[in-house]
Protein backbone atom coordinates (compact mmCIF):
# COMPACT_ATOMS: atom_id res chain seq x y z
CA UNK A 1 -13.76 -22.77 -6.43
CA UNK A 2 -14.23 -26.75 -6.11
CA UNK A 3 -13.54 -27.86 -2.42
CA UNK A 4 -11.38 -30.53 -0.85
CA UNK A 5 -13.63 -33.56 -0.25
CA UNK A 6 -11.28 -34.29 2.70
CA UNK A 7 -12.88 -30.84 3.85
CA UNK A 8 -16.52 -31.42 3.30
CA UNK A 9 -15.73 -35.17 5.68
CA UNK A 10 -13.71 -33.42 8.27
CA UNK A 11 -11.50 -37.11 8.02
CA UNK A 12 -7.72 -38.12 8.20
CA UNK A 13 -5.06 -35.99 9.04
CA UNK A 14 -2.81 -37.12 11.62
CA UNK A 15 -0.97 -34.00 12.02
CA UNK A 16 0.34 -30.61 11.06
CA UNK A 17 3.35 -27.82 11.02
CA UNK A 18 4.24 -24.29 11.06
CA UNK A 19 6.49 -21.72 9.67
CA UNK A 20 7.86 -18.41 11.26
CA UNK A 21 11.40 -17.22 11.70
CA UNK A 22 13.17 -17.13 15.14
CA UNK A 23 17.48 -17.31 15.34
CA UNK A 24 17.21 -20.99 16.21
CA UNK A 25 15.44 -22.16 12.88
CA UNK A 26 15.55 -25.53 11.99
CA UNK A 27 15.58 -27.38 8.26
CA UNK A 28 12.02 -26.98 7.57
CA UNK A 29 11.95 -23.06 8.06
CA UNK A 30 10.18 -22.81 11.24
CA UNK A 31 11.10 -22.09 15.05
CA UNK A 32 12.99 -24.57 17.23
CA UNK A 33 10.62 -26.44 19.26
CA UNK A 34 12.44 -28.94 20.75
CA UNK A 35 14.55 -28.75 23.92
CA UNK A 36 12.64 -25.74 24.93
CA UNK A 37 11.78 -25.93 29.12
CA UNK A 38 11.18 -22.36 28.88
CA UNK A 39 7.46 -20.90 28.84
CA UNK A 40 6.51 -18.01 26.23
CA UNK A 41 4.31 -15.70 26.19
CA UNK A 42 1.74 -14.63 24.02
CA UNK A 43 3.51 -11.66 22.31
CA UNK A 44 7.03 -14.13 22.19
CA UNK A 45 5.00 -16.65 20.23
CA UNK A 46 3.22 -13.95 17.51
CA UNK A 47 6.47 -12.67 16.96
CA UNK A 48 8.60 -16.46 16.83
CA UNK A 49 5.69 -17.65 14.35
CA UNK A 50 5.05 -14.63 12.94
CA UNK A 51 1.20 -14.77 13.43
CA UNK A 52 -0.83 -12.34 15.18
CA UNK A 53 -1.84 -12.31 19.09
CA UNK A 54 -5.39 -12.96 17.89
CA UNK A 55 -4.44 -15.62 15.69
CA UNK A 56 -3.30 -17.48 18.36
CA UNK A 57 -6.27 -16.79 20.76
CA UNK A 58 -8.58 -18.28 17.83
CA UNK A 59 -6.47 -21.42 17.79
CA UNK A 60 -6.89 -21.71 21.56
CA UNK A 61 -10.90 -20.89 21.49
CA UNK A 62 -10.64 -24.12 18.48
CA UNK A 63 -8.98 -26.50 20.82
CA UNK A 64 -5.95 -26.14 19.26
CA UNK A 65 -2.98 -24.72 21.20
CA UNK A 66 -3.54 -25.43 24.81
CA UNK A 67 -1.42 -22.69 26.90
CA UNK A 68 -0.98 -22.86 30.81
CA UNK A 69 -2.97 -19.75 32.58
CA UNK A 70 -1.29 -17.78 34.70
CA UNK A 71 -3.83 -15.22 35.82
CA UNK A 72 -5.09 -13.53 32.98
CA UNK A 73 -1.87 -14.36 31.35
CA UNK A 74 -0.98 -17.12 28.81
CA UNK A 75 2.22 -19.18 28.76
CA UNK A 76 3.09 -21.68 25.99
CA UNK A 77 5.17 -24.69 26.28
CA UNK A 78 7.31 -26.86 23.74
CA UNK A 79 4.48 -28.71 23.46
CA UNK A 80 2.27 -25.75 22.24
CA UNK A 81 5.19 -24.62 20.19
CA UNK A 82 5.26 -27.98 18.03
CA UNK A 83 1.24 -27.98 17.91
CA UNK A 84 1.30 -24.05 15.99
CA UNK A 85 4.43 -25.65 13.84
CA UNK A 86 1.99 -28.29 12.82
CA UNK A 87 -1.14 -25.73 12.31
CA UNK A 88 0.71 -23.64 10.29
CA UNK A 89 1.96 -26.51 8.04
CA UNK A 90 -1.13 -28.49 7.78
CA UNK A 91 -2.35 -24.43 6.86
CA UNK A 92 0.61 -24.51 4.13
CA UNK A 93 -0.84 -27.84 2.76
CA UNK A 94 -3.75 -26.58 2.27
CA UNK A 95 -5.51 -28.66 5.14
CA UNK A 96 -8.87 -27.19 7.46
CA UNK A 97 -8.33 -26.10 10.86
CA UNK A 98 -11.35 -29.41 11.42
CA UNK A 99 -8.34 -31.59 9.93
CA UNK A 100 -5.52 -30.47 11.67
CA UNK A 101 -7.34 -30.29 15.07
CA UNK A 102 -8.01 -34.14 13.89
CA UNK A 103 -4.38 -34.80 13.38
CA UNK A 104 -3.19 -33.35 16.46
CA UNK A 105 -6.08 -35.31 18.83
CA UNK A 106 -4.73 -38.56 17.48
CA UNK A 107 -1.35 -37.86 17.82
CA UNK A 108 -1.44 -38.32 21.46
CA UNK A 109 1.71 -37.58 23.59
CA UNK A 110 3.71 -38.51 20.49
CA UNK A 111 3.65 -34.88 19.10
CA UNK A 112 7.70 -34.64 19.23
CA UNK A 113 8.34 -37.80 17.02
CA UNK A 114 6.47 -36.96 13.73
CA UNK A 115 6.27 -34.13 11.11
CA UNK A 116 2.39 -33.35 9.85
CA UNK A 117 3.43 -35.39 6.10
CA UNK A 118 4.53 -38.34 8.50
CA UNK A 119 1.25 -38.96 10.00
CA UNK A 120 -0.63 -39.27 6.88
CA UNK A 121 -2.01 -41.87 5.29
CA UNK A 122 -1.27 -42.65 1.62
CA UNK A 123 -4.43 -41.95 0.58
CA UNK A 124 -4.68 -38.79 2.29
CA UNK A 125 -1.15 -37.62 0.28
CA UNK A 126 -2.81 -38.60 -2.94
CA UNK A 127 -6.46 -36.59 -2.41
CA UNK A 128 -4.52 -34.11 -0.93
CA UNK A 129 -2.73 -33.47 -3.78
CA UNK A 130 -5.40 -33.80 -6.64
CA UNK A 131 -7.07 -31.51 -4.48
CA UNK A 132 -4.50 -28.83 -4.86
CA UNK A 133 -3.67 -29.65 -8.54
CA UNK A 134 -7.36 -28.67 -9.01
CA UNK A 135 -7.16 -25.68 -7.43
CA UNK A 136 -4.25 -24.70 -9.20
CA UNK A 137 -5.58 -25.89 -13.08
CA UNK A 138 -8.72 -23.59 -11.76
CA UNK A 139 -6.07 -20.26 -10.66
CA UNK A 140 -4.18 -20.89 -14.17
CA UNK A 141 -7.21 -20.64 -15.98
CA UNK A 142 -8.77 -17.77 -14.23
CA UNK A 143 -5.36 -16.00 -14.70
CA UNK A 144 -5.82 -16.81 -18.51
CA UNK A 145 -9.22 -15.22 -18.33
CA UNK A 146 -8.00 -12.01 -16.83
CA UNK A 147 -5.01 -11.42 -18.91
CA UNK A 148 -7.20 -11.96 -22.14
CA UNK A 149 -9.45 -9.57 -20.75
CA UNK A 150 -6.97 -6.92 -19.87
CA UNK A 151 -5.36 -7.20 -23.64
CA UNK A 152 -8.78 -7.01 -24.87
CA UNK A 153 -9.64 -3.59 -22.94
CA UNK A 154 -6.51 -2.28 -23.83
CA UNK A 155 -7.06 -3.07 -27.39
CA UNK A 156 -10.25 -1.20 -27.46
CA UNK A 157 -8.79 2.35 -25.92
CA UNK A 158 -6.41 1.77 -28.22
CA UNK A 159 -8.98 1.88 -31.27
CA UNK A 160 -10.94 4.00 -29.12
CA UNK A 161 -8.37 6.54 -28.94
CA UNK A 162 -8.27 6.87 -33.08
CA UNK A 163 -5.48 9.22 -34.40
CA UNK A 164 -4.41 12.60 -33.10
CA UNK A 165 -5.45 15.60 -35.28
């Protein structure tokens, strides 16, 4: 399959987002992140984002997620809360892991005020998005490929098969 130019650069992004499922969800389908003092764990944060434990141990060996150690144990704040949102969006979007880690750098301090689609440029949107439409023209006709196939097997057991004597 063709790949994202975007990718190949490792440019743009701003930010990203996440999804999950926790009581407290807000509009865009993901955990509450603001107005948390509280520190989670590990396992509270698989299960709130609904990712594994290892998942989130890769994002912290990528520079990612950022947790406070205590001991051998890892505690997430709001902040790291907001960052996974915006992984698992900029994931959603179809963005690298390279381009999120981008977006997130340059966003500073300022993580609570912006969604991921907020800190993009224009131009970013737009190759973004023939990006995707390319992918998806290229699944459509792959999916057209297959289901002539199939028909085409099945015709043939179907001569194959002959009548019953």
């Amino acid at each position: 399959m063709e790949t994202n130019p975007q990718h190949e650069t490792g440019r743009w992004l701003r930010h990203g987002a996440p999804r999950g499922h926790h009581e407290a969800e807000i509009a865009d389908g993901f955990p509450e992140t603001k107005g948390t003092s509280r520190l989670s764990t590990i396992r509270e944060m698989a299960r709130d984002f609904q990712v594994s434990i290892r998942t989130l141990r890769f994002y912290e060996d990528r520079g990612l997620l950022h947790p406070r150690r205590e001991g051998t144990n890892r505690r997430y704040d709001a902040r790291d809360r907001l960052h996974l949102k915006m992984i698992l969006k900029g994931k959603s979007l179809g963005f690298t892991l390279s381009e999120i880690h981008g977006i997130l750098a340059g966003r500073g301090d300022d993580s609570g005020k912006m969604d991921i689609e907020m800190g993009l440029l224009p131009e970013q949107i737009t190759t973004q998005i023939d990006y995707l439409e390319r992918q998806r023209s290229q699944i459509d006709e792959a999916i057209t490929t297959l289901r002539k196939a199939y028909t085409r097997l099945l015709e043939s057991q179907h001569r194959n098969a002959g009548p019953a004597d």
